[in-house]
Protein backbone atom coordinates (compact mmCIF):
# COMPACT_ATOMS: atom_id res chain seq x y z
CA UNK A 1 10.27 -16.25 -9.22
CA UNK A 2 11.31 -14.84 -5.69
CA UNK A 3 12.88 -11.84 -4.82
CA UNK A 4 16.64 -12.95 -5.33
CA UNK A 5 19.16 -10.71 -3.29
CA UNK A 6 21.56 -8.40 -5.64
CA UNK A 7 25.44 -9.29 -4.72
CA UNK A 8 26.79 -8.62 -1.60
CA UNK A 9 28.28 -5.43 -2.87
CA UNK A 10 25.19 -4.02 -3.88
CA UNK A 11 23.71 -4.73 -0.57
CA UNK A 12 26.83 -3.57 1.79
CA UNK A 13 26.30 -0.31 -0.13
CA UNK A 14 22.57 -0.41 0.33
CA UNK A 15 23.78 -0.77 4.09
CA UNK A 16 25.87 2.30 4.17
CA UNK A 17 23.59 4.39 2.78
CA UNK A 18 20.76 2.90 4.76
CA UNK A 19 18.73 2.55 1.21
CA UNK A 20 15.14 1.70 2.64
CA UNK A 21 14.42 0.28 -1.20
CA UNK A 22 15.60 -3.14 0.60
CA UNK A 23 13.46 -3.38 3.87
CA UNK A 24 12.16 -6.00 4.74
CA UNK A 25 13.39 -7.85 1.86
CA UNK A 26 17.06 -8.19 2.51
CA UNK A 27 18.48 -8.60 6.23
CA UNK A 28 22.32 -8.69 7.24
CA UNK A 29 23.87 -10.78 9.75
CA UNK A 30 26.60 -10.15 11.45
CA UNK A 31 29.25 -12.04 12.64
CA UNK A 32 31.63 -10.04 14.77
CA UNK A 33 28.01 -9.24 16.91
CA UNK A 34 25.82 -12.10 15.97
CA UNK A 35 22.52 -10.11 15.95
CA UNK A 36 20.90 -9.21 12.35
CA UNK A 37 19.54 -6.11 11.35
CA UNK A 38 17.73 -4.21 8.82
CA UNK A 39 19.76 -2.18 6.07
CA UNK A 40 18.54 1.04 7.70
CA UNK A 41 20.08 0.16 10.97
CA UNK A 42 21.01 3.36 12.65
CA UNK A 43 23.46 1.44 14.25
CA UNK A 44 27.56 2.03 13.47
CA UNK A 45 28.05 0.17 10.41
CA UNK A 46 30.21 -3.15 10.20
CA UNK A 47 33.48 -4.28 8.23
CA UNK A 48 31.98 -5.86 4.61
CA UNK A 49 33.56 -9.62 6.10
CA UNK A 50 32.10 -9.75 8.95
CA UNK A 51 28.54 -9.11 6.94
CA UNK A 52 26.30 -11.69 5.20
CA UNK A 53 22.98 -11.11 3.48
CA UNK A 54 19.71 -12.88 3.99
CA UNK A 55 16.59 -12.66 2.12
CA UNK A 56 13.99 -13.69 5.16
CA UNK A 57 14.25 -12.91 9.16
CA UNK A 58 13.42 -16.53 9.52
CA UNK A 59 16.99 -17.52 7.67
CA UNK A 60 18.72 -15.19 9.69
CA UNK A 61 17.29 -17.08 12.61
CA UNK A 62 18.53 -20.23 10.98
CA UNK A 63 22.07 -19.20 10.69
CA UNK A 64 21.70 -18.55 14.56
CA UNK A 65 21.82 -14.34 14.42
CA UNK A 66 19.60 -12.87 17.40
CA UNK A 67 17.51 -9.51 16.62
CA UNK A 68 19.25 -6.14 16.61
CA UNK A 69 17.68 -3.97 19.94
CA UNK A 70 17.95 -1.15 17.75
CA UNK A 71 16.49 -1.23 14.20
CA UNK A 72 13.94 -4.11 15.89
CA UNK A 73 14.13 -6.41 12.31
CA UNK A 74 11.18 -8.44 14.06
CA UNK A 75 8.88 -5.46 14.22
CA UNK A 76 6.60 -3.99 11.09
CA UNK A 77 8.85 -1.11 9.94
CA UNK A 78 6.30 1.80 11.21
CA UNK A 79 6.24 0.20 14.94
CA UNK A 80 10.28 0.44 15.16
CA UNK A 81 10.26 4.41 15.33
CA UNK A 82 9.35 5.47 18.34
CA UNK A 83 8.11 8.54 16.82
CA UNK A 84 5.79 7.28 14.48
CA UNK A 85 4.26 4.85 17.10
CA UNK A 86 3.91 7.82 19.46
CA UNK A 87 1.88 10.18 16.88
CA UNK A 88 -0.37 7.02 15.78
CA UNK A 89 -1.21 6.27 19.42
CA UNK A 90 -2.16 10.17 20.09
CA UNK A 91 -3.86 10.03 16.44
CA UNK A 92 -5.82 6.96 17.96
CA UNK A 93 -7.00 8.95 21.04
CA UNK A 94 -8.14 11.76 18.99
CA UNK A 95 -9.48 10.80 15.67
CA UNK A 96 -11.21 14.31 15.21
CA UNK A 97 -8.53 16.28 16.55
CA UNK A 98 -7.17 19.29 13.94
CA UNK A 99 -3.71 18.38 14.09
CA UNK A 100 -0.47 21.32 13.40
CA UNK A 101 2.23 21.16 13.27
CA UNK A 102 2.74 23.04 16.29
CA UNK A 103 1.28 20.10 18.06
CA UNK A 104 3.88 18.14 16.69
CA UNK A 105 6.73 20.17 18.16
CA UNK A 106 5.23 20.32 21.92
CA UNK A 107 5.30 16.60 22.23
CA UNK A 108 9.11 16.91 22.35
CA UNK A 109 8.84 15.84 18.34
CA UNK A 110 11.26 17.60 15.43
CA UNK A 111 8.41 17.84 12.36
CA UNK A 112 11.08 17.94 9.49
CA UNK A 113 12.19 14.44 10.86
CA UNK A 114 8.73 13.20 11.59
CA UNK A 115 7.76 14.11 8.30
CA UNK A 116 10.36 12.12 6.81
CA UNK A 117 9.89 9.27 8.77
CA UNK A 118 6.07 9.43 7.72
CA UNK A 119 6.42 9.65 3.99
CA UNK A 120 9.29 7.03 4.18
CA UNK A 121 6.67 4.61 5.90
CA UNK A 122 3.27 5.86 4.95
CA UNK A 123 4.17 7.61 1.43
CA UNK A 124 2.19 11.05 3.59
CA UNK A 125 2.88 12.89 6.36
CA UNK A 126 1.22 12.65 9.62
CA UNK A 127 -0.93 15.91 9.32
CA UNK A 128 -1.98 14.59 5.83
CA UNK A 129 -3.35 11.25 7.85
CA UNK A 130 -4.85 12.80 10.54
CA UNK A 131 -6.73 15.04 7.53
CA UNK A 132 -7.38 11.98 5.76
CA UNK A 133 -8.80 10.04 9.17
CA UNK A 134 -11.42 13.13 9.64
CA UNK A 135 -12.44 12.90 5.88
CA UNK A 136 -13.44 9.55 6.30
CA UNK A 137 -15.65 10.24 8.98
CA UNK A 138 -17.41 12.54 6.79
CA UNK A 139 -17.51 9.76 3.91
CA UNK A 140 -18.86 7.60 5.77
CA UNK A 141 -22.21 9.78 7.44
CA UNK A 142 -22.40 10.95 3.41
CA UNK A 143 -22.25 7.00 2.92
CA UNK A 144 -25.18 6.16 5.43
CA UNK A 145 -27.43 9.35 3.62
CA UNK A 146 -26.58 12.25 5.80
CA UNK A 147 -26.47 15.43 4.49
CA UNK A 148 -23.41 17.37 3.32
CA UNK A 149 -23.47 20.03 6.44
CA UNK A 150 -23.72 16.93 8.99
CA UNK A 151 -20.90 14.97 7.15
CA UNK A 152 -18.16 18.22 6.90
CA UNK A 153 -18.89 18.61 10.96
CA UNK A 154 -18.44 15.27 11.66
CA UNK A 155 -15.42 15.26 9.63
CA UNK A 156 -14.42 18.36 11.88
CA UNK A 157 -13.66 20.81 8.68
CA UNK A 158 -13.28 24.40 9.30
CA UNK A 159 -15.48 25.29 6.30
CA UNK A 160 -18.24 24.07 3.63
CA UNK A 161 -15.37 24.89 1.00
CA UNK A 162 -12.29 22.88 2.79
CA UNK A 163 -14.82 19.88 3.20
CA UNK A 164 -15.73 20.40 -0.32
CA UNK A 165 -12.29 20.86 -1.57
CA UNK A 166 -10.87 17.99 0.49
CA UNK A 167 -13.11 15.76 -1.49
CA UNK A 168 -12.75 17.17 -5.08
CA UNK A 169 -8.99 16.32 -4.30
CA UNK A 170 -10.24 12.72 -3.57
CA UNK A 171 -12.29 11.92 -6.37
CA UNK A 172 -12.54 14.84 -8.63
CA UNK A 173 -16.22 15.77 -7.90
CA UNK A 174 -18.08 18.00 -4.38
CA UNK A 175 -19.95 16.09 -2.05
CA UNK A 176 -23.45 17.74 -3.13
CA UNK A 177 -22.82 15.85 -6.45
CA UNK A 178 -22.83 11.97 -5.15
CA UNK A 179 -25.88 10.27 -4.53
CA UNK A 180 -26.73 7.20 -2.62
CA UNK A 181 -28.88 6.09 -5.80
CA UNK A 182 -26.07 5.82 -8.20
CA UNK A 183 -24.98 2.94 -10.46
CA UNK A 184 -21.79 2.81 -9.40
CA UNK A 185 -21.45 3.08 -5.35
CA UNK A 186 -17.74 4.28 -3.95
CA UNK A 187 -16.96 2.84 -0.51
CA UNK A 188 -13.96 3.77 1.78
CA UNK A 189 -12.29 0.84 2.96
CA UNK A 190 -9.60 0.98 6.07
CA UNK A 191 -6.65 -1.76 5.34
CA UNK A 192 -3.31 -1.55 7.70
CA UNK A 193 -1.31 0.05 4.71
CA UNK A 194 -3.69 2.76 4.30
CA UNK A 195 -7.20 3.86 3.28
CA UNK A 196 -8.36 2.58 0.25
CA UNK A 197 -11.65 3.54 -1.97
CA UNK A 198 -13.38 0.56 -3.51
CA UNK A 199 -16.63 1.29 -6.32
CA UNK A 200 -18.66 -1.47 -7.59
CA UNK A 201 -22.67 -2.52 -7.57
CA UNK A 202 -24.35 -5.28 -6.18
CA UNK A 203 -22.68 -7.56 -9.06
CA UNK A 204 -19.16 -6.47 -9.61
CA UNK A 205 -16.43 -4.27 -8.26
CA UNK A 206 -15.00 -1.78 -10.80
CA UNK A 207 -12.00 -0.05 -8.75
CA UNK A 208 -10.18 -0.63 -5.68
CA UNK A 209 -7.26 1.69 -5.47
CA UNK A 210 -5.41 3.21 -2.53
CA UNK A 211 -5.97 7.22 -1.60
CA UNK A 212 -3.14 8.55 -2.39
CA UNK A 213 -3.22 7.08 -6.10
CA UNK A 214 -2.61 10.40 -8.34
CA UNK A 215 -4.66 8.62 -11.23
CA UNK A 216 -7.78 8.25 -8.83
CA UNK A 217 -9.77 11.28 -9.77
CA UNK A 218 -9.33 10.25 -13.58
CA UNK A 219 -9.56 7.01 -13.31
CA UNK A 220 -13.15 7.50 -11.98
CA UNK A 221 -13.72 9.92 -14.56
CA UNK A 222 -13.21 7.12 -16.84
CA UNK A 223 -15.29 4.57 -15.24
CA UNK A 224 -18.04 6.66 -15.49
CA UNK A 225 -17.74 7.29 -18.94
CA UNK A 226 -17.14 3.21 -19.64
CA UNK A 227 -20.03 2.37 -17.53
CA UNK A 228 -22.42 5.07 -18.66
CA UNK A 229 -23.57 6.14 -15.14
CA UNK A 230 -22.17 8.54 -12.22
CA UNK A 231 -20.26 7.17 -9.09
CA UNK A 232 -22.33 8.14 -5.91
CA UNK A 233 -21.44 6.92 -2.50
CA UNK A 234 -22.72 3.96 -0.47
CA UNK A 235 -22.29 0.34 0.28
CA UNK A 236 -23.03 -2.74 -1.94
CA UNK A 237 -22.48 -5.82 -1.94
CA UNK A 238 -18.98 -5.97 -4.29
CA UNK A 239 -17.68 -3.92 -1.76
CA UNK A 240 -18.49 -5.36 1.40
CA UNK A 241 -17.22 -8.63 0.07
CA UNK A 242 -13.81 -6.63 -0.76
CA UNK A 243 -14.08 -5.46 2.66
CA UNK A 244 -14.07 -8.86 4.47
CA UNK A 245 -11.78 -10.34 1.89
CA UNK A 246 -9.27 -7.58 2.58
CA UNK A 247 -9.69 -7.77 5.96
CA UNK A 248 -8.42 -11.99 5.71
CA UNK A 249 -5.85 -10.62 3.51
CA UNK A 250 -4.34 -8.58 5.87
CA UNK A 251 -4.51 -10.70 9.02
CA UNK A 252 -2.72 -13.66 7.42
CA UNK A 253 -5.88 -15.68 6.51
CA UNK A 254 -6.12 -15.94 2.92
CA UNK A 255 -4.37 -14.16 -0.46
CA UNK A 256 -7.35 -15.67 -2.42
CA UNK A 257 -10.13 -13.04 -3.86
CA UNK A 258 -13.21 -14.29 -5.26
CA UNK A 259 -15.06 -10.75 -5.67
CA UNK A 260 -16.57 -10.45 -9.04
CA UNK A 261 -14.90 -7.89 -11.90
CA UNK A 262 -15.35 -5.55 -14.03
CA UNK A 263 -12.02 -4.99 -15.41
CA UNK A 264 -12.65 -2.82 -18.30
CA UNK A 265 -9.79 -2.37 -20.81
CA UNK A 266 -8.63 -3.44 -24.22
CA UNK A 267 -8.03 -6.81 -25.00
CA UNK A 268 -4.17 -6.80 -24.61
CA UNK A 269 -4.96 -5.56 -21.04
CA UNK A 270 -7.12 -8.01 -20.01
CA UNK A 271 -4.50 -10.47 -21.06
CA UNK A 272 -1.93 -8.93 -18.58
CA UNK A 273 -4.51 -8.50 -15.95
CA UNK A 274 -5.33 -12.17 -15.89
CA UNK A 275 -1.55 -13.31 -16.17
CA UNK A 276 -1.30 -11.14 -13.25
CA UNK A 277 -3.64 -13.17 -11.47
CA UNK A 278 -1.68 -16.65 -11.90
CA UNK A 279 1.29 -15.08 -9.83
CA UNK A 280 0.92 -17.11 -6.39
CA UNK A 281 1.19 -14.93 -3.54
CA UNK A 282 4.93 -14.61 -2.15
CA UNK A 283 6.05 -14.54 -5.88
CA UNK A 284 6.93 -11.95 -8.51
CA UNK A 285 7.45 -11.66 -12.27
CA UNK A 286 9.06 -9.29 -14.27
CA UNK A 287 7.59 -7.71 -16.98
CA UNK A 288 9.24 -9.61 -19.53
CA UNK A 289 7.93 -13.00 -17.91
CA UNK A 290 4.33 -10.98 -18.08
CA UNK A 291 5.13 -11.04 -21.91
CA UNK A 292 6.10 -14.04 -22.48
CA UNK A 293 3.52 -15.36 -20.53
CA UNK A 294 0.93 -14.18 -23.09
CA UNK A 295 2.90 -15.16 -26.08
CA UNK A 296 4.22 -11.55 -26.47
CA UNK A 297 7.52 -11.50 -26.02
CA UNK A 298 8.54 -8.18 -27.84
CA UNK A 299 5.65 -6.16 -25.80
CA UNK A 300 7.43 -5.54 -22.69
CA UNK A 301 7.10 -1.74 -22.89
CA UNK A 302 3.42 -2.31 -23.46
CA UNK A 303 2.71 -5.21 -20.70
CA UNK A 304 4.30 -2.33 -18.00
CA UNK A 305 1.42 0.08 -19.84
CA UNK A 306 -1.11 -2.33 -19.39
CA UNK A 307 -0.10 -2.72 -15.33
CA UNK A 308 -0.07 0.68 -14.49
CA UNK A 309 -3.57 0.92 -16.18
CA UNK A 310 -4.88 -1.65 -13.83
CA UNK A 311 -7.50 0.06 -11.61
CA UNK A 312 -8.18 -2.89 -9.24
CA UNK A 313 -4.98 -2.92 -6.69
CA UNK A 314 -4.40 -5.70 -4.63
CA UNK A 315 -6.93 -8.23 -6.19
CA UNK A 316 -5.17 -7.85 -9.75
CA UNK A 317 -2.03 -8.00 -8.27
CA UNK A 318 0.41 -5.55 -10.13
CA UNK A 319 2.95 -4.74 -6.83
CA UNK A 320 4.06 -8.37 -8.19
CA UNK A 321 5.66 -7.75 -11.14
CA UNK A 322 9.47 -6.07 -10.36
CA UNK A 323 12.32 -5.28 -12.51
CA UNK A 324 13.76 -7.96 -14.14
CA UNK A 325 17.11 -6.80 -12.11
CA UNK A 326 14.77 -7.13 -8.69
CA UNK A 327 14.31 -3.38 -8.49
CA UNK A 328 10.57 -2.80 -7.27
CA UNK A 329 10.21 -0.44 -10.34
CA UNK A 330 6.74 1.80 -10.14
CA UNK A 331 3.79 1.66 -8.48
CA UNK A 332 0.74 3.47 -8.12
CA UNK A 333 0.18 3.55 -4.48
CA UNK A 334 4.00 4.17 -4.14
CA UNK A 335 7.17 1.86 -3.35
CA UNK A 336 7.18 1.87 0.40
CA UNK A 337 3.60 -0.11 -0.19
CA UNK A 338 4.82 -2.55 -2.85
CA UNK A 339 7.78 -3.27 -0.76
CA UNK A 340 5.35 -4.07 2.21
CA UNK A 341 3.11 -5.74 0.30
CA UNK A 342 4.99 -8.11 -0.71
CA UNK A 343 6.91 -8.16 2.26
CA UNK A 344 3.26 -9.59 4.03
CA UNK A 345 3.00 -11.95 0.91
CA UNK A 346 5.61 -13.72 2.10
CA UNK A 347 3.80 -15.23 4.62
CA UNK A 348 1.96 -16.84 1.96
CA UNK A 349 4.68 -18.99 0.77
CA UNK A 350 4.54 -22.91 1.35
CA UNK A 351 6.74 -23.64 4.13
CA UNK A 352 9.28 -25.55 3.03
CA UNK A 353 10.36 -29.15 3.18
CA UNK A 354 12.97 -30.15 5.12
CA UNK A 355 12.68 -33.98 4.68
């Protein structure tokens, strides 16, 4: 099934209270204007009749609404605040730079609203992505063999112990510990919703989550203990094909990925993982649908289990599964990235057919 807008009560109140659980997935036109906007317009707010609710920017269109000048409907989220796309552009010109929050308030900037605006958008703050940008310079000269001294400068840490600390945070073990001879190889992988780490061997990818998944450091705990071999750090050929298929992903090209896996997990899991799989791109299930799906109907409670167990984002596609009441419900690498997830997805969708 779609996304199918709540009633148009829910969603005036949504557009009072600016809820950004609806955007980009639920637009309102308005008549007495004739522009549409998103629900977190800060614009002044109109009379309920003179509102009506689309699901797409393209049916808005259709009804013959022009773009609001102010909320920018037609623009990614992030690229509407001028304040995020003012920090991102100086973060661009100075990937190594030690950011403060000082810095933050001579560009003319207020930090307690950029830091809203950031974890509304990015689920982190800016000084946590400009921290996170510098570690993965020193993942990746620890990825190409360089020692641990040449990757913390690189990554432009203070100290041996923040560069090792930063990376214990990450995935629960020191630099010094991961080899470039291991079974199991973790890769960093750059996508346009954030940084992602992908592990796998020359035959199979066994994790592709985001960075800021909490589970991370224990899910790779567990990997290792399933596979019987440490994670080190390096490139292989699981992940490189991840890479490229991401990278299609992303840009509109394809939703298909062909990568090999290693999935892990009891039987009842792999079940929901590959019922996961059937859901075409654009579309979502709920978690009932999951269950009935694989002639389980009482196992609801155990189907939502089984998705947050998945360890392989994206390519075992658990952002598609919603409430059954269309609320996005959990996710691992956080709602604002469901939401635009599927929100991309929806380019996928056949166009349809007007004959």
């Amino acid at each position: 099934m779609l996304f199918d807008l709540p009633d148009a009560t829910t969603l005036y109140k949504a557009l009072l209270a600016r809820d950004t659980a609806y955007d980009g997935r639920a637009y309102v036109g308005v008549s007495s204007t004739g522009v549409f906007c998103r629900l977190t317009c800060p614009a002044r707010k109109p009379k309920a009749e003179n509102c009506t609710f689309f699901p797409t920017v393209a049916e808005c269109i259709e009804a013959g609404f022009r773009p609001c000048k102010r909320c920018h409907p037609l623009a990614p989220g992030a690229a509407a605040d001028p304040a995020i796309a003012r920090l991102l552009k100086a973060l661009e010109a100075e990937p190594h730079r030690r950011w403060y929050e000082g810095d933050i308030t001579r560009m003319g900037l207020d930090p307690s609203t950029v830091r809203r605006a950031f974890k509304r958008q990015y689920g982190m703050t800016f000084l946590e992505m400009a921290r996170q940008q510098r570690l993965r310079e020193g993942f990746g000269t620890l990825a190409e063999g360089g020692k641990v001294i040449e990757a913390q400068i690189d990554a432009q840490f203070s100290s041996p112990s923040a560069f090792r600390a930063a990376f214990a945070k990450l995935l629960g073990r020191a630099p010094g510990t991961l080899s470039n001879d291991a079974l199991l190889l973790a890769d960093w992988i750059e996508t346009p919703l954030g940084d992602m780490i992908a592990i796998g061997t020359d035959s199979h990818l066994y994790l592709l989550e985001f960075l800021e998944r909490r589970a991370l450091k224990s899910e790779v705990a567990a990997l290792e203990a399933d596979a019987k071999g440490a994670v080190g750090i390096g490139k292989s050929a699981s992940t490189e094909q991840t890479r490229t298929e991401l990278a299609a992903f992303f840009a509109g090209q394809s939703a298909a990925f062909t990568v090999p896996l290693a999935t892990g997990g009891t039987g009842f899991q792999r079940d929901v993982w590959k019922a996961l799989q059937t859901i075409p791109a654009g579309e979502t299930r709920s978690y009932a649908d999951i269950a009935r799906q694989i002639e389980s109907p009482t196992a609801t409670r155990a189907v939502a289990r089984a998705n947050g167990a998945n360890r392989l984002a994206l390519i075992i596609p658990c952002h598609r599964v919603i409430g059954a009441d269309g609320s996005l419900t959990g996710y691992g690498g956080g709602l604002w990235r469901k939401q635009q997830l599927l929100e991309i997805e929806r380019s996928y969708l056949p166009a349809p057919n007007h004959a």
